[in-house]
PDB file of N, CA and C in Angstrom:
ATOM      1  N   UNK A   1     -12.263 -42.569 -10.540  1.00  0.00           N
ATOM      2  CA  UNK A   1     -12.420 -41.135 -10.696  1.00  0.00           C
ATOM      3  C   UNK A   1     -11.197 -40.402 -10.171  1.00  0.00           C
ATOM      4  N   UNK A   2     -11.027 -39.124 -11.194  1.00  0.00           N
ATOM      5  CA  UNK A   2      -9.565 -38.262 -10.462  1.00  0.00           C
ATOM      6  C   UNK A   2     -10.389 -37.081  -9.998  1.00  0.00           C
ATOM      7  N   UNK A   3      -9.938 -36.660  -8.784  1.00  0.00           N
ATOM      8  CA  UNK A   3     -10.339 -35.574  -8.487  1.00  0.00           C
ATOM      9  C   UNK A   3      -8.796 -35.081  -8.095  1.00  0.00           C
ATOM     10  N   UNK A   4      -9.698 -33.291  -8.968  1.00  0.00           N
ATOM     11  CA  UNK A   4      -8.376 -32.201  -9.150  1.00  0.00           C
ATOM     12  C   UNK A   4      -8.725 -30.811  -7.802  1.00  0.00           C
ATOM     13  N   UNK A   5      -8.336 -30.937  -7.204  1.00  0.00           N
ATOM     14  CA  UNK A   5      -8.381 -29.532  -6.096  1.00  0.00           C
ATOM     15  C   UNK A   5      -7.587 -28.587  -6.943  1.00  0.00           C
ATOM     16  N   UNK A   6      -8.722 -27.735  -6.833  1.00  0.00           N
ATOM     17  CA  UNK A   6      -8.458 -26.787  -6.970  1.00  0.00           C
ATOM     18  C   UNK A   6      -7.131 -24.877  -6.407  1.00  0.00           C
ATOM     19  N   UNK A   7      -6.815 -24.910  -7.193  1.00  0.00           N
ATOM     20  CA  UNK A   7      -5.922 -23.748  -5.726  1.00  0.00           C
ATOM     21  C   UNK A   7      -6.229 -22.339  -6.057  1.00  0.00           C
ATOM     22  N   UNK A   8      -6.637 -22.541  -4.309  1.00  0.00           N
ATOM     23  CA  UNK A   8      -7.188 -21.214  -4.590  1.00  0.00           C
ATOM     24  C   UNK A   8      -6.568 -20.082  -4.191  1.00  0.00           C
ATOM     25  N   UNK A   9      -6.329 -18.954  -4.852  1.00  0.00           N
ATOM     26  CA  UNK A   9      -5.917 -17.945  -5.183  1.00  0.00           C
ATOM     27  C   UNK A   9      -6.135 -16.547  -4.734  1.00  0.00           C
ATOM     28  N   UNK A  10      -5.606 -16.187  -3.022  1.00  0.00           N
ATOM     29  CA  UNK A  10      -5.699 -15.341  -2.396  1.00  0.00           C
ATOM     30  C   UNK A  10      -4.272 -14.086  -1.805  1.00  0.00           C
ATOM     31  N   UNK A  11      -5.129 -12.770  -1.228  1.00  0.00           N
ATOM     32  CA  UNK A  11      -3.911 -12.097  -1.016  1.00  0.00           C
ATOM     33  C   UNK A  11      -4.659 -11.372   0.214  1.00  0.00           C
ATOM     34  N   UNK A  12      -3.481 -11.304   1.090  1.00  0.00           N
ATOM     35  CA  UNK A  12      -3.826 -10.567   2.427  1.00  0.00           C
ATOM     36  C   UNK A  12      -2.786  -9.415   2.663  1.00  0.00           C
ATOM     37  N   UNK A  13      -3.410  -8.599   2.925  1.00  0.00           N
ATOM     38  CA  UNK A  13      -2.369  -7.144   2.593  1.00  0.00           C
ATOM     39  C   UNK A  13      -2.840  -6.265   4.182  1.00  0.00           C
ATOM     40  N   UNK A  14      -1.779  -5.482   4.554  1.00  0.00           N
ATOM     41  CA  UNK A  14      -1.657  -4.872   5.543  1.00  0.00           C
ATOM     42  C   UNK A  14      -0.853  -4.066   6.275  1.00  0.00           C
ATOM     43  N   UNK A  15      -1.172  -2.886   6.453  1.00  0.00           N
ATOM     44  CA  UNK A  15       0.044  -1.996   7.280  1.00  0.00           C
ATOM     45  C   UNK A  15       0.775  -2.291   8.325  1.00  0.00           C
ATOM     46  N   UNK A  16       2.261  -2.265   8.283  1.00  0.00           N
ATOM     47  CA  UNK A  16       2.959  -2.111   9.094  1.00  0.00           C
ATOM     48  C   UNK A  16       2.883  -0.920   9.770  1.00  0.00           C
ATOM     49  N   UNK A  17       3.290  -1.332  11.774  1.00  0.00           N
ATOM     50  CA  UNK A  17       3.088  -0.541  12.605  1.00  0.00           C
ATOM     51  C   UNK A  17       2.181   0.566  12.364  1.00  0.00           C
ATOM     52  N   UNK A  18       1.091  -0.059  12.337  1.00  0.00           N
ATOM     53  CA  UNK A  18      -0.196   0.783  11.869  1.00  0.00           C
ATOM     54  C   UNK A  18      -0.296   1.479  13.487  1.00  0.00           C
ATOM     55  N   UNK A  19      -0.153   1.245  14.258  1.00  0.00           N
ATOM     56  CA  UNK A  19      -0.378   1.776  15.667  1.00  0.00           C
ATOM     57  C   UNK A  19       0.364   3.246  15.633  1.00  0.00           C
ATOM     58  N   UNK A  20       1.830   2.964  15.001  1.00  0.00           N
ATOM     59  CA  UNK A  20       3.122   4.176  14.961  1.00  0.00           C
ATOM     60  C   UNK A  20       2.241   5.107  14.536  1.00  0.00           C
ATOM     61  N   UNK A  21       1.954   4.690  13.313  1.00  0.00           N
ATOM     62  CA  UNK A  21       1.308   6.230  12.360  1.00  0.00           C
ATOM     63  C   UNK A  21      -0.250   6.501  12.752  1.00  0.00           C
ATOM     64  N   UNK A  22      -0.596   6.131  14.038  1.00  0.00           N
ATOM     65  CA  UNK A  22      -1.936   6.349  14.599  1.00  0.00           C
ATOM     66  C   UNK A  22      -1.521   8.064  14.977  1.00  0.00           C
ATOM     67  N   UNK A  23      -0.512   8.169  15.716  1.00  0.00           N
ATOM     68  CA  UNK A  23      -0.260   9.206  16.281  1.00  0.00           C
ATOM     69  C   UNK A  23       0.117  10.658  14.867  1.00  0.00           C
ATOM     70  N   UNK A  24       0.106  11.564  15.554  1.00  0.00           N
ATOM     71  CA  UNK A  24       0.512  12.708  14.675  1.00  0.00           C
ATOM     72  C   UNK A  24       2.413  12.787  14.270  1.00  0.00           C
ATOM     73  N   UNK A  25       2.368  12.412  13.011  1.00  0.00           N
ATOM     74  CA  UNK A  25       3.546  12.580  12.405  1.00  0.00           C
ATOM     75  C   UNK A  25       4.547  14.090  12.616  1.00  0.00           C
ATOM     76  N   UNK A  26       5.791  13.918  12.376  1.00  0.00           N
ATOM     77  CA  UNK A  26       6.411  15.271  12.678  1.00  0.00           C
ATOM     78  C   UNK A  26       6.885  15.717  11.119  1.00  0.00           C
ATOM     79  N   UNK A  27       6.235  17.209  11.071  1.00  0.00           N
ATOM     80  CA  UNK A  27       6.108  17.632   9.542  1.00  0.00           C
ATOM     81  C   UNK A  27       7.783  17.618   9.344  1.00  0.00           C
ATOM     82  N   UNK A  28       8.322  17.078   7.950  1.00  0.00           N
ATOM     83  CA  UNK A  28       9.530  17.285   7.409  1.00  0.00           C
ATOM     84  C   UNK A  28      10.186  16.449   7.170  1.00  0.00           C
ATOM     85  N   UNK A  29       9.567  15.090   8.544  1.00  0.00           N
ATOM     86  CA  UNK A  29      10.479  14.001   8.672  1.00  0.00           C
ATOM     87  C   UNK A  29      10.356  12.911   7.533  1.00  0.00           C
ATOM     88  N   UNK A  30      11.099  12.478   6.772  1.00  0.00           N
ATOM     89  CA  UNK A  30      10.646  11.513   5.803  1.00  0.00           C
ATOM     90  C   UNK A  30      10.318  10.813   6.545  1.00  0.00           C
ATOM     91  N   UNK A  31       9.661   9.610   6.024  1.00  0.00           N
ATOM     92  CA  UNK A  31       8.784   8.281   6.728  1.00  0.00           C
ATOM     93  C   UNK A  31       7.947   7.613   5.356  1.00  0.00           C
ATOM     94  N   UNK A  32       7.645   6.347   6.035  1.00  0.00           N
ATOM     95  CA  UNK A  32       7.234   5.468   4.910  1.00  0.00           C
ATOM     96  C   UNK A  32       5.567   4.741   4.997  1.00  0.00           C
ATOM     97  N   UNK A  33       4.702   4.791   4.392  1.00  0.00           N
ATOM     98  CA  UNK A  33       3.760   3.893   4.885  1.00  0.00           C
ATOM     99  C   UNK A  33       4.293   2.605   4.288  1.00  0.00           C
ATOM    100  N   UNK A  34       4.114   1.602   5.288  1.00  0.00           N
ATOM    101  CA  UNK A  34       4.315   0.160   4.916  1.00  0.00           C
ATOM    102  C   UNK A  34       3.390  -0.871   4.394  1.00  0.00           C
ATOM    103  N   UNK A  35       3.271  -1.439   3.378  1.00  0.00           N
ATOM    104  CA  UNK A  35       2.272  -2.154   3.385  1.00  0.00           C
ATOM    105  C   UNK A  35       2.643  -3.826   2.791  1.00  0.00           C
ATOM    106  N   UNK A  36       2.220  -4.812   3.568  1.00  0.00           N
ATOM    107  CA  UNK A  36       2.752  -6.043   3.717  1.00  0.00           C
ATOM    108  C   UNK A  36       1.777  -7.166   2.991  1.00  0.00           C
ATOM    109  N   UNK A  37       2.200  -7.251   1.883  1.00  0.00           N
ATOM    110  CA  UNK A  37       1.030  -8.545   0.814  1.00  0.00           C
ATOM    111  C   UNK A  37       1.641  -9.807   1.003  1.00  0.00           C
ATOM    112  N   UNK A  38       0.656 -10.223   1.270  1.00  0.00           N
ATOM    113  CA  UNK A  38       0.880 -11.845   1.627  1.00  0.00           C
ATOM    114  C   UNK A  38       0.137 -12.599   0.508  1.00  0.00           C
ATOM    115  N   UNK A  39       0.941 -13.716  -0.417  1.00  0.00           N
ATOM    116  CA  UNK A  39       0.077 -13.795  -1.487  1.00  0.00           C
ATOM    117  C   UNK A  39      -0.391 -15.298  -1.148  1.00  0.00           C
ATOM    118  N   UNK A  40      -1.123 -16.278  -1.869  1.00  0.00           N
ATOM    119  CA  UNK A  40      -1.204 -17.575  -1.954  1.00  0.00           C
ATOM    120  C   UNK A  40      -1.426 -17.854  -2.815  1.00  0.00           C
ATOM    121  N   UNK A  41      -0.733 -18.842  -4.144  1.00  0.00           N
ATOM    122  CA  UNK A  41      -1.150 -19.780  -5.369  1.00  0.00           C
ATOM    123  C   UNK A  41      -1.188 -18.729  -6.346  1.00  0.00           C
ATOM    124  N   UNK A  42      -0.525 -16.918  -6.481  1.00  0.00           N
ATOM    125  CA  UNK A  42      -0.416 -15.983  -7.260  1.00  0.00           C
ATOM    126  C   UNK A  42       1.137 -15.992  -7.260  1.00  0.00           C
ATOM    127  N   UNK A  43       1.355 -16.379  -9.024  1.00  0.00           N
ATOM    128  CA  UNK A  43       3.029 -15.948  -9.422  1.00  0.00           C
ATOM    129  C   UNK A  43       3.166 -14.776 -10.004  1.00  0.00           C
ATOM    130  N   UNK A  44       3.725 -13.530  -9.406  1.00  0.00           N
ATOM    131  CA  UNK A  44       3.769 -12.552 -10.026  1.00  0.00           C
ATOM    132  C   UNK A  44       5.417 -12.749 -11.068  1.00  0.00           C
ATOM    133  N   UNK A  45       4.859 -12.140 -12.337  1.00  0.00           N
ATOM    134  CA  UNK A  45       6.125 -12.258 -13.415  1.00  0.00           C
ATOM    135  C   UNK A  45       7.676 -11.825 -12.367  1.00  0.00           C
ATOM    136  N   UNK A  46       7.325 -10.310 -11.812  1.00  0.00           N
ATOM    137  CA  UNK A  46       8.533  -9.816 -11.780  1.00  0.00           C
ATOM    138  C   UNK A  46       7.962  -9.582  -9.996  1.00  0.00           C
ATOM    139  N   UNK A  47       8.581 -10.422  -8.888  1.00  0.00           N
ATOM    140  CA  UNK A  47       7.775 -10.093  -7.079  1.00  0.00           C
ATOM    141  C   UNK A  47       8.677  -9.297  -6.954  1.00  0.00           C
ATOM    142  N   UNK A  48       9.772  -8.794  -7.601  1.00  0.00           N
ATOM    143  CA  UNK A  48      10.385  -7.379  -7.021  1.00  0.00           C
ATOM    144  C   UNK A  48       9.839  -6.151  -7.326  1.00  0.00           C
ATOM    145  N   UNK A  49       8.753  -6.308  -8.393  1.00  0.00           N
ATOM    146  CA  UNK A  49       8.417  -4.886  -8.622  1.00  0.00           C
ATOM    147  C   UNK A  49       7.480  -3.857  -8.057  1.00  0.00           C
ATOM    148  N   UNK A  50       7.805  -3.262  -7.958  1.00  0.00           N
ATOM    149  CA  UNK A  50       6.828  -2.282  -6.682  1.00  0.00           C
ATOM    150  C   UNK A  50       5.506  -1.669  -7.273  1.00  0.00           C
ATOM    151  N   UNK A  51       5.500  -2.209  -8.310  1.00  0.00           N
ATOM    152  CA  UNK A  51       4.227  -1.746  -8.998  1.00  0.00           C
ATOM    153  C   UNK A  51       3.176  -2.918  -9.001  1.00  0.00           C
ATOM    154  N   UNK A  52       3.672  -3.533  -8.008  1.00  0.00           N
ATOM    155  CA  UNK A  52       2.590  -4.891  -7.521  1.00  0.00           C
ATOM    156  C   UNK A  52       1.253  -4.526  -6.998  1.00  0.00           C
ATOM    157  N   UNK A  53       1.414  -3.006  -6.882  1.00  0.00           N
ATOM    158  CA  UNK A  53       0.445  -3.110  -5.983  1.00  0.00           C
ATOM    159  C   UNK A  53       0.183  -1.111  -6.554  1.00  0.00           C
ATOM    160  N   UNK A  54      -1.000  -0.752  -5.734  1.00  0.00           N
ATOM    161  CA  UNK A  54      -0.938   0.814  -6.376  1.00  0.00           C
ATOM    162  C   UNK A  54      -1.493   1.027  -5.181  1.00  0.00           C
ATOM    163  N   UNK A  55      -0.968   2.222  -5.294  1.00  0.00           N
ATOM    164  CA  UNK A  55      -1.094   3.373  -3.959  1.00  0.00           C
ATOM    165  C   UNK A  55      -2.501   4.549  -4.333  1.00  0.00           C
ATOM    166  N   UNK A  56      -2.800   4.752  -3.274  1.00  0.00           N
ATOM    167  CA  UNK A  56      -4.427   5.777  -3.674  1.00  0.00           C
ATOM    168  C   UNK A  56      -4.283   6.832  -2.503  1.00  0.00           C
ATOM    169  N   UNK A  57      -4.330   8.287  -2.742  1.00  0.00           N
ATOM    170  CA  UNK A  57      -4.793   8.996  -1.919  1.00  0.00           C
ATOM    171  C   UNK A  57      -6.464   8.974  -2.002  1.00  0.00           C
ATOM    172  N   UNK A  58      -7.296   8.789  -0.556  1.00  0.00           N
ATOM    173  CA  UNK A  58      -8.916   8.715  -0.465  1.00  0.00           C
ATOM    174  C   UNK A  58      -9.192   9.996  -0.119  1.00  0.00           C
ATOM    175  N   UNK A  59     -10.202  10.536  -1.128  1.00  0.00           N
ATOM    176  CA  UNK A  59     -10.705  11.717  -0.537  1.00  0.00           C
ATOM    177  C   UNK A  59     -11.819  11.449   0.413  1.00  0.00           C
ATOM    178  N   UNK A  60     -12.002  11.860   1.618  1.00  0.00           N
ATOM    179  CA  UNK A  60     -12.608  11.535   2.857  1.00  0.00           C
ATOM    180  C   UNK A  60     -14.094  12.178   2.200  1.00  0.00           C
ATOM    181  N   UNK A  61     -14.322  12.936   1.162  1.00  0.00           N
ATOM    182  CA  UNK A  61     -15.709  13.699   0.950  1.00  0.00           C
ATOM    183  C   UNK A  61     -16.314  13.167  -0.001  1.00  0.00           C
ATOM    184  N   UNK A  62     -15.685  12.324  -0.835  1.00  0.00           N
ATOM    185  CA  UNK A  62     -16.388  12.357  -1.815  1.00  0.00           C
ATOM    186  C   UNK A  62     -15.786  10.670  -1.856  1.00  0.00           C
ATOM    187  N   UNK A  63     -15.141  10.336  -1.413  1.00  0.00           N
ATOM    188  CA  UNK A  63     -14.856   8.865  -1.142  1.00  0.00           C
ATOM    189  C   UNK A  63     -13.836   7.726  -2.534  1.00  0.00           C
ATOM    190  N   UNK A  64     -13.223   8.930  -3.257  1.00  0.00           N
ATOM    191  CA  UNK A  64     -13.023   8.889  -4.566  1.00  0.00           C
ATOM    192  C   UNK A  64     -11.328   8.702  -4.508  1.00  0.00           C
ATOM    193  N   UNK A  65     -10.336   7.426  -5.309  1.00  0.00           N
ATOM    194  CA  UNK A  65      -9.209   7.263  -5.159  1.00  0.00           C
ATOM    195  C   UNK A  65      -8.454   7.898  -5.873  1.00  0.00           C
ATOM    196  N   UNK A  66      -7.157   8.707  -5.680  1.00  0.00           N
ATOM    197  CA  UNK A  66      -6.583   8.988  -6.734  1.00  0.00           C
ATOM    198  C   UNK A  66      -5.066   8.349  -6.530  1.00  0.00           C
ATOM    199  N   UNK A  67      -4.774   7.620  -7.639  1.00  0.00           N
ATOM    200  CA  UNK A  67      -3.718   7.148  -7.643  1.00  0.00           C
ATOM    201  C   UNK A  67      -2.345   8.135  -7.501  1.00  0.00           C
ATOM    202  N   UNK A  68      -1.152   7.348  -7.137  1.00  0.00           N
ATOM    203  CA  UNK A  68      -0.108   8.418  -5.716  1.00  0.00           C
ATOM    204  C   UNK A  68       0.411   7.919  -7.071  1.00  0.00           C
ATOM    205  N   UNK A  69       1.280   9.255  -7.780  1.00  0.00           N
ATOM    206  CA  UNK A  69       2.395   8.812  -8.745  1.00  0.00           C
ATOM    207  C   UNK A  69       3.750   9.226  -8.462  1.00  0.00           C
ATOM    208  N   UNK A  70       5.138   8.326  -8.270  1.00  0.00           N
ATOM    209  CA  UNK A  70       6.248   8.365  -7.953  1.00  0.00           C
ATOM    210  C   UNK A  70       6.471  10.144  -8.311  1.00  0.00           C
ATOM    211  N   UNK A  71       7.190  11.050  -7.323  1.00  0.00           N
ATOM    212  CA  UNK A  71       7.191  12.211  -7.896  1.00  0.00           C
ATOM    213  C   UNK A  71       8.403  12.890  -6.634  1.00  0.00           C
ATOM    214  N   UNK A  72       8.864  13.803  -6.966  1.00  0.00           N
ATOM    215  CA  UNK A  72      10.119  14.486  -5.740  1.00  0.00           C
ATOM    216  C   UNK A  72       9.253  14.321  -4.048  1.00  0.00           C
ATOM    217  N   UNK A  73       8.083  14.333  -4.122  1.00  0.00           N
ATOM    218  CA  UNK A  73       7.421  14.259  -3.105  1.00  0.00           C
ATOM    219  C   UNK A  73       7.294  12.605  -2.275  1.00  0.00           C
ATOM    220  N   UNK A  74       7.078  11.843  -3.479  1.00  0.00           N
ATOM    221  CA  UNK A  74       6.632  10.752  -2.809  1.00  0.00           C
ATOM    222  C   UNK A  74       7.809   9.701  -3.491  1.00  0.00           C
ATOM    223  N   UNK A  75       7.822   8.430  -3.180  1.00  0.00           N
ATOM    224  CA  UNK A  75       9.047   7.366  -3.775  1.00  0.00           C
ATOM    225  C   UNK A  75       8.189   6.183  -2.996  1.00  0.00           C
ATOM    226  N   UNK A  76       8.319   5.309  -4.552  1.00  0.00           N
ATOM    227  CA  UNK A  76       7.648   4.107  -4.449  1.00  0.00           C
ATOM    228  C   UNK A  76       8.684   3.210  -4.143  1.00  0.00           C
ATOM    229  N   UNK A  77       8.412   1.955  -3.694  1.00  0.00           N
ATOM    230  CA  UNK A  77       9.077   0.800  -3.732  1.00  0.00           C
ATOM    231  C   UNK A  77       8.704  -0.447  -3.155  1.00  0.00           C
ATOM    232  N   UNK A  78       9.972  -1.356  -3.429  1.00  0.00           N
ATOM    233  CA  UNK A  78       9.422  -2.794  -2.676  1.00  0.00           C
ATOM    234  C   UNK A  78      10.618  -3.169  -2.196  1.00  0.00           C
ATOM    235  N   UNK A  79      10.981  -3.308  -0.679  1.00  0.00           N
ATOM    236  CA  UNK A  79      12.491  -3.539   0.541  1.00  0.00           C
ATOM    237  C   UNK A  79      11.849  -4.775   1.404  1.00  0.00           C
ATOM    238  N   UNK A  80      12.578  -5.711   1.057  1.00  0.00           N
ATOM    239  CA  UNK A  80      12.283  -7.004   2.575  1.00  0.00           C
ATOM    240  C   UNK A  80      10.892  -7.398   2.280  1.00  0.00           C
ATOM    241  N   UNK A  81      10.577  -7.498   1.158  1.00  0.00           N
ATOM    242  CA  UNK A  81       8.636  -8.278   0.793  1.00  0.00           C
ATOM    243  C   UNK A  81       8.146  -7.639   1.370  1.00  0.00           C
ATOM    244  N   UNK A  82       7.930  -5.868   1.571  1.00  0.00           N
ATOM    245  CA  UNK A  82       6.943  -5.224   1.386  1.00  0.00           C
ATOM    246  C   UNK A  82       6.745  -4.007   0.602  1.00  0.00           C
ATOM    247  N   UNK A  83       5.901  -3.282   0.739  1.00  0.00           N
ATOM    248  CA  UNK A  83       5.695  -2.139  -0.180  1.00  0.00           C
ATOM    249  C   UNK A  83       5.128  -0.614   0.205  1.00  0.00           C
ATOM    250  N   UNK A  84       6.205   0.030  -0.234  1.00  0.00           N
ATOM    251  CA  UNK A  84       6.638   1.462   0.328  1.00  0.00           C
ATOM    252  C   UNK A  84       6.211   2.407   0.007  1.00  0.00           C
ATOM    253  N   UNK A  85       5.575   3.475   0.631  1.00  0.00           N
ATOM    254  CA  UNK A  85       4.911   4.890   0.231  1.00  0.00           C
ATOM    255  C   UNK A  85       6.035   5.605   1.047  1.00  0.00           C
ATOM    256  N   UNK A  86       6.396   6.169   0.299  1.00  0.00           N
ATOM    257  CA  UNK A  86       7.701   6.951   1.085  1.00  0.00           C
ATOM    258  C   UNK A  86       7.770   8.458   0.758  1.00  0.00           C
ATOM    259  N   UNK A  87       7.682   8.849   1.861  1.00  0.00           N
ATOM    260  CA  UNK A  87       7.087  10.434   1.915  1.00  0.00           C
ATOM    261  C   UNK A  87       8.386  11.235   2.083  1.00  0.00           C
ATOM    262  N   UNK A  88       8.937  11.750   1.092  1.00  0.00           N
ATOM    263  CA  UNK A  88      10.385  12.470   1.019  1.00  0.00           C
ATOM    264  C   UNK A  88      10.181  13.805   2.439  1.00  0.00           C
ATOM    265  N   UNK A  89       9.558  14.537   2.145  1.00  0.00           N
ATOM    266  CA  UNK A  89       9.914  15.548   3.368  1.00  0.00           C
ATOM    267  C   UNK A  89       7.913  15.961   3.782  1.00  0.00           C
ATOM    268  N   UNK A  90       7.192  14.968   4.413  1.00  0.00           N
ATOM    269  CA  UNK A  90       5.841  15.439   4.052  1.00  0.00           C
ATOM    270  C   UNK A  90       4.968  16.781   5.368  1.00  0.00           C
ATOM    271  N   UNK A  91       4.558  17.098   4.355  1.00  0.00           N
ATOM    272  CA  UNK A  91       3.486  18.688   5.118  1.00  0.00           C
ATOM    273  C   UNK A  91       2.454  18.253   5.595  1.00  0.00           C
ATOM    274  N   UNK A  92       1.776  19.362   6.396  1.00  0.00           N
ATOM    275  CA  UNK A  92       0.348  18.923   7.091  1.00  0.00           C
ATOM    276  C   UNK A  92      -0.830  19.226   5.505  1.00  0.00           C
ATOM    277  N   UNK A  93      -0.026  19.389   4.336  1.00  0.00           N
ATOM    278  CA  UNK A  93      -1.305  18.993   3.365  1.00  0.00           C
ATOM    279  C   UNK A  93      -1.215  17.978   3.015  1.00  0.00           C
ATOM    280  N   UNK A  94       0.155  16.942   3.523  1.00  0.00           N
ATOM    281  CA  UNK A  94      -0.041  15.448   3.214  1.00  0.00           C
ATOM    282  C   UNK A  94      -1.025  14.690   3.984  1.00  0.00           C
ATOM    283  N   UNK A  95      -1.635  15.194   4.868  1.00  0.00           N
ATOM    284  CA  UNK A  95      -2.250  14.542   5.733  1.00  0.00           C
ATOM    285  C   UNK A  95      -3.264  14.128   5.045  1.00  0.00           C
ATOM    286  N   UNK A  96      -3.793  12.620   5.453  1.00  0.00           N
ATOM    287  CA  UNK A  96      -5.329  11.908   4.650  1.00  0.00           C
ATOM    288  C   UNK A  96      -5.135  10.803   4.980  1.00  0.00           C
ATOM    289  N   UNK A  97      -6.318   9.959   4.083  1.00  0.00           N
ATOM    290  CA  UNK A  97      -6.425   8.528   4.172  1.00  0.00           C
ATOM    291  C   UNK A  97      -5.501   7.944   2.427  1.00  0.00           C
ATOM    292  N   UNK A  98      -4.495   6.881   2.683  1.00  0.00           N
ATOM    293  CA  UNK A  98      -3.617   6.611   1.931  1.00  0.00           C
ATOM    294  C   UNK A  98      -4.230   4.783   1.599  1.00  0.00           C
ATOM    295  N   UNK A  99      -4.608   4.419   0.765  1.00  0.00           N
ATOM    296  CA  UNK A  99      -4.733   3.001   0.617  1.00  0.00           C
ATOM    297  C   UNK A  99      -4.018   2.449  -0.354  1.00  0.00           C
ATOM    298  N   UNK A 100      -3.269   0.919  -0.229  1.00  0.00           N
ATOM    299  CA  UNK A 100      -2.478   0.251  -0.395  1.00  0.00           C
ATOM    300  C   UNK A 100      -3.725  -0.994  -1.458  1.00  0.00           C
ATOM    301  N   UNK A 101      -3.473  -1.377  -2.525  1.00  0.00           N
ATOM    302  CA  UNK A 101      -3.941  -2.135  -3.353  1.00  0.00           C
ATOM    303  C   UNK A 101      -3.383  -3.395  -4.247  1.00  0.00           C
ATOM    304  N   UNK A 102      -3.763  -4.346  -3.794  1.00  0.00           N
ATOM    305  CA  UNK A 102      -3.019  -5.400  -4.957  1.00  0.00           C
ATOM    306  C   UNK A 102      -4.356  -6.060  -5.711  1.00  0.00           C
ATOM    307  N   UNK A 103      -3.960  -5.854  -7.224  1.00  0.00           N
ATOM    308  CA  UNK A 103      -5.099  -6.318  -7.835  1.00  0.00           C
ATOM    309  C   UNK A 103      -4.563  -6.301  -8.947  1.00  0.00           C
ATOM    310  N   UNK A 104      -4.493  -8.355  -8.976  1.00  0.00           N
ATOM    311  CA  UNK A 104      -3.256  -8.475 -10.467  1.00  0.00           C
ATOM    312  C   UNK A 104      -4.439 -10.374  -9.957  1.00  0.00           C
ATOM    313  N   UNK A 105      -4.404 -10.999 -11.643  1.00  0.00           N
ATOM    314  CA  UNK A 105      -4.780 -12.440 -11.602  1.00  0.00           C
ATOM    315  C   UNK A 105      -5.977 -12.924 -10.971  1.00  0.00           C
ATOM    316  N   UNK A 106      -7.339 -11.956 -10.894  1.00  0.00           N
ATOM    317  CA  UNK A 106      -8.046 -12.240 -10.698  1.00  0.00           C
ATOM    318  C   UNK A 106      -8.403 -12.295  -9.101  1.00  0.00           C
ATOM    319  N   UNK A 107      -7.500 -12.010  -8.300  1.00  0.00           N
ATOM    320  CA  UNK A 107      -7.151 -11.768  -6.905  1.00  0.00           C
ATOM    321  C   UNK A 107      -7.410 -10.011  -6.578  1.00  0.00           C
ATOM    322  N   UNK A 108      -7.923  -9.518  -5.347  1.00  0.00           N
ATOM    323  CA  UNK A 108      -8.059  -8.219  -5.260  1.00  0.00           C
ATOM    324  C   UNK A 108      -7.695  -7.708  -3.357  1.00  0.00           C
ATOM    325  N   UNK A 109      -7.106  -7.361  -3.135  1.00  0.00           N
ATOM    326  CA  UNK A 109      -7.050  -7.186  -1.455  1.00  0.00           C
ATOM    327  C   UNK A 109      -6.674  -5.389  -1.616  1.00  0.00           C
ATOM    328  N   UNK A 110      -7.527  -4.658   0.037  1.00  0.00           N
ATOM    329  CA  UNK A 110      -6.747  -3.750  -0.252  1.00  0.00           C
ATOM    330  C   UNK A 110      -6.935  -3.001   1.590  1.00  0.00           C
ATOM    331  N   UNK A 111      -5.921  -1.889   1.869  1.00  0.00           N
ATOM    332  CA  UNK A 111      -6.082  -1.356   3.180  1.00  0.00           C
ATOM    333  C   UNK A 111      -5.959  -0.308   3.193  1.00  0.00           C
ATOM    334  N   UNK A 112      -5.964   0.570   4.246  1.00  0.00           N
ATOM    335  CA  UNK A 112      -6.090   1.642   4.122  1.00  0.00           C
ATOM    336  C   UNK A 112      -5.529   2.755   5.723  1.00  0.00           C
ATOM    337  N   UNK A 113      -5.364   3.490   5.820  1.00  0.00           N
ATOM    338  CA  UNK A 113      -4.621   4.309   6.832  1.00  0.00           C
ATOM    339  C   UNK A 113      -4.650   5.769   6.667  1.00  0.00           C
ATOM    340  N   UNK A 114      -5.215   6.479   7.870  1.00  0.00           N
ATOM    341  CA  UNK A 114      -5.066   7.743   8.135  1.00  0.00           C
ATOM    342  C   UNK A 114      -3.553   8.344   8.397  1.00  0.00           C
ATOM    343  N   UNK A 115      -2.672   9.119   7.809  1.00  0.00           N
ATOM    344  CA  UNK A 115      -1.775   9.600   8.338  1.00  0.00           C
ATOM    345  C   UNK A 115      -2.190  11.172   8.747  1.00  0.00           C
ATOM    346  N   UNK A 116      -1.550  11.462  10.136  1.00  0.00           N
ATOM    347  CA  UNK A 116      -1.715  13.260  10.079  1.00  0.00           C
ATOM    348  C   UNK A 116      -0.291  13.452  10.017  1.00  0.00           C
ATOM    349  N   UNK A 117      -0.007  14.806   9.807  1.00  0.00           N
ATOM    350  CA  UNK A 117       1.350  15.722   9.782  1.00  0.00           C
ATOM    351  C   UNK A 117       1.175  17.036  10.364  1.00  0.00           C
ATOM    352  N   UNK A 118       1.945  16.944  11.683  1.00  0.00           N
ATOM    353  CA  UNK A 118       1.432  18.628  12.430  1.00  0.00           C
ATOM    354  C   UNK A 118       2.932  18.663  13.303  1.00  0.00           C
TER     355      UNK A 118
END
């Protein structure tokens, strides 16, 4: 008999210096949320592309995601194997819960982080 193991096919995702952005941000300053995917037995076509993963502003009321689209405000990316929410000059109406998503191949991981701005 052959036996075939199987591989199994996971992703662990997570903010950098999640402690930093515990505290209240200083309005104006650019800054980045970081978010760090760790994959296993998943080949992504293109691992440089920063669209590996999608970004969500959470509305805290209604619990509902809306996807963050690259814009003068915000700048996506992927620097050193991770993945960047990059807040060009952000206000205290940027303030919320921001979640980080990879969900590509049948694999799904995702996190999430309060930023304030005051």
């Amino acid at each position: 008999k052959q036996w075939y193991q199987r591989r199994v096919r996971a992703a662990k995702i997570d903010i950098k210096e999640r402690d930093k952005l515990a505290s209240t941000q200083k309005v104006g300053k650019g800054m980045a949320i970081i978010c760090d995917v760790e994959l296993t037995n998943v080949d992504l076509e293109n691992a440089g592309d920063p669209n590996n993963v999608n970004w969500y502003r959470v509305n805290q009321e209604t619990g509902e995601d809306t996807i963050v689209e690259p814009t003068d405000m915000y700048k996506i990316n992927k620097s050193k194997g991770t993945y960047r929410l990059w807040f060009v000059s952000p206000q205290p109406e940027d303030s919320g819960t921001y979640k980080c998503e990879f969900n590509q191949q049948g694999v799904q991981a995702s996190t999430d982080i309060s930023v304030v701005w005051g």
